[in-house]
PDB file of N, CA and C in Angstrom:
ATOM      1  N   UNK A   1      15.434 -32.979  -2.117  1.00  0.00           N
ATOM      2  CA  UNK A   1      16.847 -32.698  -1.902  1.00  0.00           C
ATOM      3  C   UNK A   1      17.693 -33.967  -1.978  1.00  0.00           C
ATOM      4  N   UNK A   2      16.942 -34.578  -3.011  1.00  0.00           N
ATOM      5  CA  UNK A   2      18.078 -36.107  -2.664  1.00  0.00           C
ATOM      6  C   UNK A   2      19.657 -36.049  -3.921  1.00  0.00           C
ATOM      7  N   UNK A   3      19.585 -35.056  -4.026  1.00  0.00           N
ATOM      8  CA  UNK A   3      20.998 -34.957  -4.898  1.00  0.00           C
ATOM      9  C   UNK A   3      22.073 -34.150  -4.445  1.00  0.00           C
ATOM     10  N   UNK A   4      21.558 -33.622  -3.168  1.00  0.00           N
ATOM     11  CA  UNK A   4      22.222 -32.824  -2.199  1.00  0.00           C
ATOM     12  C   UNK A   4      23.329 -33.853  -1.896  1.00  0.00           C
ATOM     13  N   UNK A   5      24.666 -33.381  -1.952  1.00  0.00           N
ATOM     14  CA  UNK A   5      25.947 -34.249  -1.654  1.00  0.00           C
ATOM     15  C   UNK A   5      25.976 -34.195   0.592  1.00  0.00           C
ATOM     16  N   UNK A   6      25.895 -32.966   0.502  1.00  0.00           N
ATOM     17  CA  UNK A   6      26.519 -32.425   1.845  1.00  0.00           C
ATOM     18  C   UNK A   6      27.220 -31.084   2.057  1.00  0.00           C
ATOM     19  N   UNK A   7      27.918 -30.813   0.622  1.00  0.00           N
ATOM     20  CA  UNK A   7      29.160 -29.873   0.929  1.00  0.00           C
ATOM     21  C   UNK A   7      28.633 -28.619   1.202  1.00  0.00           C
ATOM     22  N   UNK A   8      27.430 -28.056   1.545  1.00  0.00           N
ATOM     23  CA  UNK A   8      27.237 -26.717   2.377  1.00  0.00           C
ATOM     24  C   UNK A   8      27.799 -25.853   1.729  1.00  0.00           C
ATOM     25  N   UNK A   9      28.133 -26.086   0.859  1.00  0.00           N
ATOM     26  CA  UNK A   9      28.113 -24.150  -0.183  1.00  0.00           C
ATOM     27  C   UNK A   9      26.754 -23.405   0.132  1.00  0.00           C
ATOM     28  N   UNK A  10      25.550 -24.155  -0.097  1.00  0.00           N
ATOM     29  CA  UNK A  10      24.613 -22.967  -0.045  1.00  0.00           C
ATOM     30  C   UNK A  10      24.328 -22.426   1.088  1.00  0.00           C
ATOM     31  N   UNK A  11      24.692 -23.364   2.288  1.00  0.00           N
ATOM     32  CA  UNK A  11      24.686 -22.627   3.555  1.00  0.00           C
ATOM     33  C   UNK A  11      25.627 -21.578   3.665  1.00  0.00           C
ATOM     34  N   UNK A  12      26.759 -21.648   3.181  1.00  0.00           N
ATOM     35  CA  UNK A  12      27.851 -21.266   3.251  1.00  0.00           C
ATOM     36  C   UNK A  12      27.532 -19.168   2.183  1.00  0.00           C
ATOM     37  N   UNK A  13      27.258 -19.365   1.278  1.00  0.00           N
ATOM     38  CA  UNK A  13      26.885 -18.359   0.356  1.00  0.00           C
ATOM     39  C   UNK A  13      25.394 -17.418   0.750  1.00  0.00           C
ATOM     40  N   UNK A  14      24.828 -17.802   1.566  1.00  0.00           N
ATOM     41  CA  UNK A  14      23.761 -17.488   1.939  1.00  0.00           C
ATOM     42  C   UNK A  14      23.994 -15.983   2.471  1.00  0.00           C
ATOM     43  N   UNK A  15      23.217 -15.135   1.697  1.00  0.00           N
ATOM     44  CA  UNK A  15      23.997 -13.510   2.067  1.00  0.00           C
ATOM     45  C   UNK A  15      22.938 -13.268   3.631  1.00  0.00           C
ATOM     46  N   UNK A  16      21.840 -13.980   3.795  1.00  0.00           N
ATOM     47  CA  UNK A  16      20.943 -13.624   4.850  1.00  0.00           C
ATOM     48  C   UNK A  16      21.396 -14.698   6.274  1.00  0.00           C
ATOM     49  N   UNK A  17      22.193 -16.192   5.476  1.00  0.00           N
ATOM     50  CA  UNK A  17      22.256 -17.242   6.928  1.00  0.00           C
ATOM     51  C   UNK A  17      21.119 -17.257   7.276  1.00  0.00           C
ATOM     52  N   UNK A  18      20.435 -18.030   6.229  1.00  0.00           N
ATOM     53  CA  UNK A  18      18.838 -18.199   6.645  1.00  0.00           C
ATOM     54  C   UNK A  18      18.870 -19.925   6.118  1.00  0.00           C
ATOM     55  N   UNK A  19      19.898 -20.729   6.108  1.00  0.00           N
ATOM     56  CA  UNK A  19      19.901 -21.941   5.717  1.00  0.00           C
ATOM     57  C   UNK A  19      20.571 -22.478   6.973  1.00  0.00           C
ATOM     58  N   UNK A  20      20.673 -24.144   7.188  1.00  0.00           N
ATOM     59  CA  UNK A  20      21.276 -24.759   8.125  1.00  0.00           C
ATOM     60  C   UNK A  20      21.652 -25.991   7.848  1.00  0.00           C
ATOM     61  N   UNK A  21      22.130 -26.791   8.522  1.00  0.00           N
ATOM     62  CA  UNK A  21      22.149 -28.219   7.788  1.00  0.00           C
ATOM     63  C   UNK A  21      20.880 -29.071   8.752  1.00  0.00           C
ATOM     64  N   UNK A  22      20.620 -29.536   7.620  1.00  0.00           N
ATOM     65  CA  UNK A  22      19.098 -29.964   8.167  1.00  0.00           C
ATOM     66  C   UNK A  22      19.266 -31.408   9.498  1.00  0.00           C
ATOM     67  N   UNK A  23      17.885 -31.917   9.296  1.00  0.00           N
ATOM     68  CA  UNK A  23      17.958 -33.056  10.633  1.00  0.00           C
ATOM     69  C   UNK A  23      17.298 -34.187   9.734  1.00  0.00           C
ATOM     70  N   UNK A  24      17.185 -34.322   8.534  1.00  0.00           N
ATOM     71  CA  UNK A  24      16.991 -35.444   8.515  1.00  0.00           C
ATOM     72  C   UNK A  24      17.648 -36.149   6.719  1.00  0.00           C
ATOM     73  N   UNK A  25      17.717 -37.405   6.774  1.00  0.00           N
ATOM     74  CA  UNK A  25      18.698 -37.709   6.013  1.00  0.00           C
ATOM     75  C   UNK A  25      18.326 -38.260   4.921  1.00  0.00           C
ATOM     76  N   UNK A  26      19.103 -37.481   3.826  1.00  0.00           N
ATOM     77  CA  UNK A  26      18.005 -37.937   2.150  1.00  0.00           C
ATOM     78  C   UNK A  26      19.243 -39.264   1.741  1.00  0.00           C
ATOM     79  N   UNK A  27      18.633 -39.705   0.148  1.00  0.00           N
ATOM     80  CA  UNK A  27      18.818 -41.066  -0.110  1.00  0.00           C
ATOM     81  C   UNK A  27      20.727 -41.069  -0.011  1.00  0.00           C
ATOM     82  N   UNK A  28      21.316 -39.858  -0.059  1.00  0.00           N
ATOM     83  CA  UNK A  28      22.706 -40.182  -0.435  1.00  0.00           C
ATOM     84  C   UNK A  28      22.985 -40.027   1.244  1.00  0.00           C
ATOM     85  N   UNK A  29      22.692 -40.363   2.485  1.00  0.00           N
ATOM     86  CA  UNK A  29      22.722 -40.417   3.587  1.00  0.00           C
ATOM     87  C   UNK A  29      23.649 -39.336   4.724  1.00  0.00           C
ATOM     88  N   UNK A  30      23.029 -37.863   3.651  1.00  0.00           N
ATOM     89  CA  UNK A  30      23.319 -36.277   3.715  1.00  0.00           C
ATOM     90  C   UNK A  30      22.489 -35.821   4.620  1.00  0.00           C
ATOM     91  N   UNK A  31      22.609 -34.656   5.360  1.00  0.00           N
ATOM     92  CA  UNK A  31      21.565 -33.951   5.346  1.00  0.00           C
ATOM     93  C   UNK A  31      21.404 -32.616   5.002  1.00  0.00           C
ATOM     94  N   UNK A  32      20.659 -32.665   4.397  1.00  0.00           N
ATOM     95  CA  UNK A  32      20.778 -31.344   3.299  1.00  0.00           C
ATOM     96  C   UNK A  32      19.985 -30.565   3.707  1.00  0.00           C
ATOM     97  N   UNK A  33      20.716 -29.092   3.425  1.00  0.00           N
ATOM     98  CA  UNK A  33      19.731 -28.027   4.185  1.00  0.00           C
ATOM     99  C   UNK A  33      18.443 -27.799   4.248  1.00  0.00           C
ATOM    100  N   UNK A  34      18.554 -26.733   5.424  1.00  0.00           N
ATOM    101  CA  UNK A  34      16.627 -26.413   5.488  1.00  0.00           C
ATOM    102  C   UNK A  34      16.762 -24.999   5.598  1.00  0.00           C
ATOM    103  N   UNK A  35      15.502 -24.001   5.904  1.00  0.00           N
ATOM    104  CA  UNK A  35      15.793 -22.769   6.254  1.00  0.00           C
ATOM    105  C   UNK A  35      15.690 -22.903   7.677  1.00  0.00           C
ATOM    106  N   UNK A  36      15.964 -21.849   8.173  1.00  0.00           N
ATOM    107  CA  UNK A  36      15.928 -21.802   9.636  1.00  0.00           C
ATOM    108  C   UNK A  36      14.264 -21.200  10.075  1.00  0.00           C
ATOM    109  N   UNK A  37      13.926 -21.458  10.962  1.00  0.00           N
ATOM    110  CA  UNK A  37      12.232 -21.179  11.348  1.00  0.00           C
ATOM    111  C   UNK A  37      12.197 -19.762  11.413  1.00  0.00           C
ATOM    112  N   UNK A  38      11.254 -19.140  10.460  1.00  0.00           N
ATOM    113  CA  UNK A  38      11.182 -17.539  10.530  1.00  0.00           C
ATOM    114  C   UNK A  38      11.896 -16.873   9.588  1.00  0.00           C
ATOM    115  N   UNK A  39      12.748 -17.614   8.762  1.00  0.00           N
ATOM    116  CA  UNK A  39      13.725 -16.982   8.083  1.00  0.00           C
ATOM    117  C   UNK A  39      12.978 -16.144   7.218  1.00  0.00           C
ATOM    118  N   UNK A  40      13.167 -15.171   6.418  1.00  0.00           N
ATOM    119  CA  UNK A  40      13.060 -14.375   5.515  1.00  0.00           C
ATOM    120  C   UNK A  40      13.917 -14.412   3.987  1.00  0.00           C
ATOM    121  N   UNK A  41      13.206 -15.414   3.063  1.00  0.00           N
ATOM    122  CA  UNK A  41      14.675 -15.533   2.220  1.00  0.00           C
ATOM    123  C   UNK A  41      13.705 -14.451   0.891  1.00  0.00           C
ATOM    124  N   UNK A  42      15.343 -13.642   1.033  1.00  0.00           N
ATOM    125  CA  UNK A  42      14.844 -12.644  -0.434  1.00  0.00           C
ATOM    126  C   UNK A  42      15.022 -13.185  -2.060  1.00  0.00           C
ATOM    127  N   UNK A  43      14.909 -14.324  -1.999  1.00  0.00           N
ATOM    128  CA  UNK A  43      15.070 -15.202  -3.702  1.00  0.00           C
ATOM    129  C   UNK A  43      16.307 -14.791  -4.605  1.00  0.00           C
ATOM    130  N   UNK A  44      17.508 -14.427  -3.664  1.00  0.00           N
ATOM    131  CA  UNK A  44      18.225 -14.222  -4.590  1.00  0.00           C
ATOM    132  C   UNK A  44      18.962 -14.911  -5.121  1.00  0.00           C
ATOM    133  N   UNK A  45      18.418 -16.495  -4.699  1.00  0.00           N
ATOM    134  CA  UNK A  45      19.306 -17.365  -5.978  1.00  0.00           C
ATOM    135  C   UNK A  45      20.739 -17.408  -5.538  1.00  0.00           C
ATOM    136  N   UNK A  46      21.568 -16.877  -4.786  1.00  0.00           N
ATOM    137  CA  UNK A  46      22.899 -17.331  -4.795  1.00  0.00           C
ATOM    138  C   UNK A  46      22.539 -19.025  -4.146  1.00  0.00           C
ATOM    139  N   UNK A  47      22.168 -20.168  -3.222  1.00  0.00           N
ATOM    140  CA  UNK A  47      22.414 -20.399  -3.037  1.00  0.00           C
ATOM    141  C   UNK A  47      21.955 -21.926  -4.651  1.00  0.00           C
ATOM    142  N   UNK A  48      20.883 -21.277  -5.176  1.00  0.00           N
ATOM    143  CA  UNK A  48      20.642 -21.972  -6.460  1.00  0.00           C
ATOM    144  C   UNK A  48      21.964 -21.847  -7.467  1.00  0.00           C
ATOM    145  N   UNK A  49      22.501 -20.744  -7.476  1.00  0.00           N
ATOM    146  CA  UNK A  49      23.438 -20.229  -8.449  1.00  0.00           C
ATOM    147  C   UNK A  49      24.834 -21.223  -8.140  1.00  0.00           C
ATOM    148  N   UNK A  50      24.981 -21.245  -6.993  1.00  0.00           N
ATOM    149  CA  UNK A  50      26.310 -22.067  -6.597  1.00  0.00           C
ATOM    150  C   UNK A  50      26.423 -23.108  -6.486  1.00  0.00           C
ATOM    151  N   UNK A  51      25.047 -24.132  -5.920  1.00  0.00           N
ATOM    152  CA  UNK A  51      25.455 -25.589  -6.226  1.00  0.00           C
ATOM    153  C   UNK A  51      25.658 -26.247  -6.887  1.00  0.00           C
ATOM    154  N   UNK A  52      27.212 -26.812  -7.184  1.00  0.00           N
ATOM    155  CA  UNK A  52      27.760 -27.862  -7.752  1.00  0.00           C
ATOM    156  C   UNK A  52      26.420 -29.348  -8.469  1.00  0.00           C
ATOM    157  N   UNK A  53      25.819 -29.412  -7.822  1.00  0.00           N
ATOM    158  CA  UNK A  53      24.705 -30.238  -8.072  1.00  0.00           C
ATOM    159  C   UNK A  53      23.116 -30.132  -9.017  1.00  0.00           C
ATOM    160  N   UNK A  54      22.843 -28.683  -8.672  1.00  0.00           N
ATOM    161  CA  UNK A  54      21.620 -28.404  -8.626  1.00  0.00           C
ATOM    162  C   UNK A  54      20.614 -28.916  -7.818  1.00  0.00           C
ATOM    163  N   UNK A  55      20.977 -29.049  -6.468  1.00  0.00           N
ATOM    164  CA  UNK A  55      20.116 -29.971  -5.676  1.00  0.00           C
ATOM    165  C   UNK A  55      19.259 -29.089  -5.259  1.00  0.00           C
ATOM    166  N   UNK A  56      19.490 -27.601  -5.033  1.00  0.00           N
ATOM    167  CA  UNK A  56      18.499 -26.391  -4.115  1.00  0.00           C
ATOM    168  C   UNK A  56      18.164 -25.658  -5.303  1.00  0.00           C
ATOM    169  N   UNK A  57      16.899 -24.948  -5.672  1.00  0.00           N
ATOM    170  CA  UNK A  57      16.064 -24.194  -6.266  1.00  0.00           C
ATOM    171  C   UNK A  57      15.469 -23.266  -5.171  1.00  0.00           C
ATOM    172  N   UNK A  58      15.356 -22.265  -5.681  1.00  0.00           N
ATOM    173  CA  UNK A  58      14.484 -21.381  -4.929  1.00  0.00           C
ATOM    174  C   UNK A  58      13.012 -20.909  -5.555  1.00  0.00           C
ATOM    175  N   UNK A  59      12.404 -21.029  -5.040  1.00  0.00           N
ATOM    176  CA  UNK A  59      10.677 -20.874  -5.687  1.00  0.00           C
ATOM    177  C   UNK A  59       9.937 -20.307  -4.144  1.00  0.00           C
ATOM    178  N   UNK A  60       9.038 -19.127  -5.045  1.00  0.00           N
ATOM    179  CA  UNK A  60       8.244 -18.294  -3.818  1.00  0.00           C
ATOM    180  C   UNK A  60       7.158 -18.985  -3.873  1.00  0.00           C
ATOM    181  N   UNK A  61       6.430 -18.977  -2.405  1.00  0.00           N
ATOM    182  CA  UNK A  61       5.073 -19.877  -1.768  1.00  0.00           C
ATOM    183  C   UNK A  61       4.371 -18.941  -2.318  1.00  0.00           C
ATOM    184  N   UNK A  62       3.173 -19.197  -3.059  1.00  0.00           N
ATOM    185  CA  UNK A  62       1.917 -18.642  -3.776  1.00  0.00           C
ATOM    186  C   UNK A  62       0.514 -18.855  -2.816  1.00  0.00           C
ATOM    187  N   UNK A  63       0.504 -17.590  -1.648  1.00  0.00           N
ATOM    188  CA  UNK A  63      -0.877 -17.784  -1.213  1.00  0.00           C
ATOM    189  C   UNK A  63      -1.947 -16.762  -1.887  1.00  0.00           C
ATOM    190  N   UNK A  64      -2.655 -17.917  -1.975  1.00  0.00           N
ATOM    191  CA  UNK A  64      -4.448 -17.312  -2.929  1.00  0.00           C
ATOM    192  C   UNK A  64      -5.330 -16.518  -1.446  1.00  0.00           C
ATOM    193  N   UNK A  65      -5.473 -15.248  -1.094  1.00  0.00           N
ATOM    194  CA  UNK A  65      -6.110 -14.460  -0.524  1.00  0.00           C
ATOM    195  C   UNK A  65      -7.511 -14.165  -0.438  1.00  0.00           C
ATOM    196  N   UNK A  66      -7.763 -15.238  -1.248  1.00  0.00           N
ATOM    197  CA  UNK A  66      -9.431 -15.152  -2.114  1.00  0.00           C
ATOM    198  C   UNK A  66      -9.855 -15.662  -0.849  1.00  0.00           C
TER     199      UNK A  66
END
């Protein structure tokens, strides 16, 4: 997240408010969001879709069940 400015659009667009502003501080001396513990995010990309930056992507965790 080090291209994250600050400006909280994706917190802001978040249709679930499953983002926050985070606690710790990347190279542009931001802190750029996190999810919140437990959250449930349904991948819908608005908060990828809206940043000015491209600093947030959304990608689903791949667990192997094997």
């Amino acid at each position: 997240m080090d291209r994250c400015k600050g400006c909280d659009i994706c917190i802001e667009v978040c249709p679930r408010n499953i983002l926050k502003k985070g606690a710790t501080l990347n190279k542009k001396t931001v802190y750029p969001p996190e999810l919140i513990a437990d959250a449930k995010c349904t991948f819908c990309q608005e908060c990828e879709i809206n940043c000015p930056d491209f600093a947030i992507y959304v990608v689903e965790d791949y667990v192997d069940d094997s």
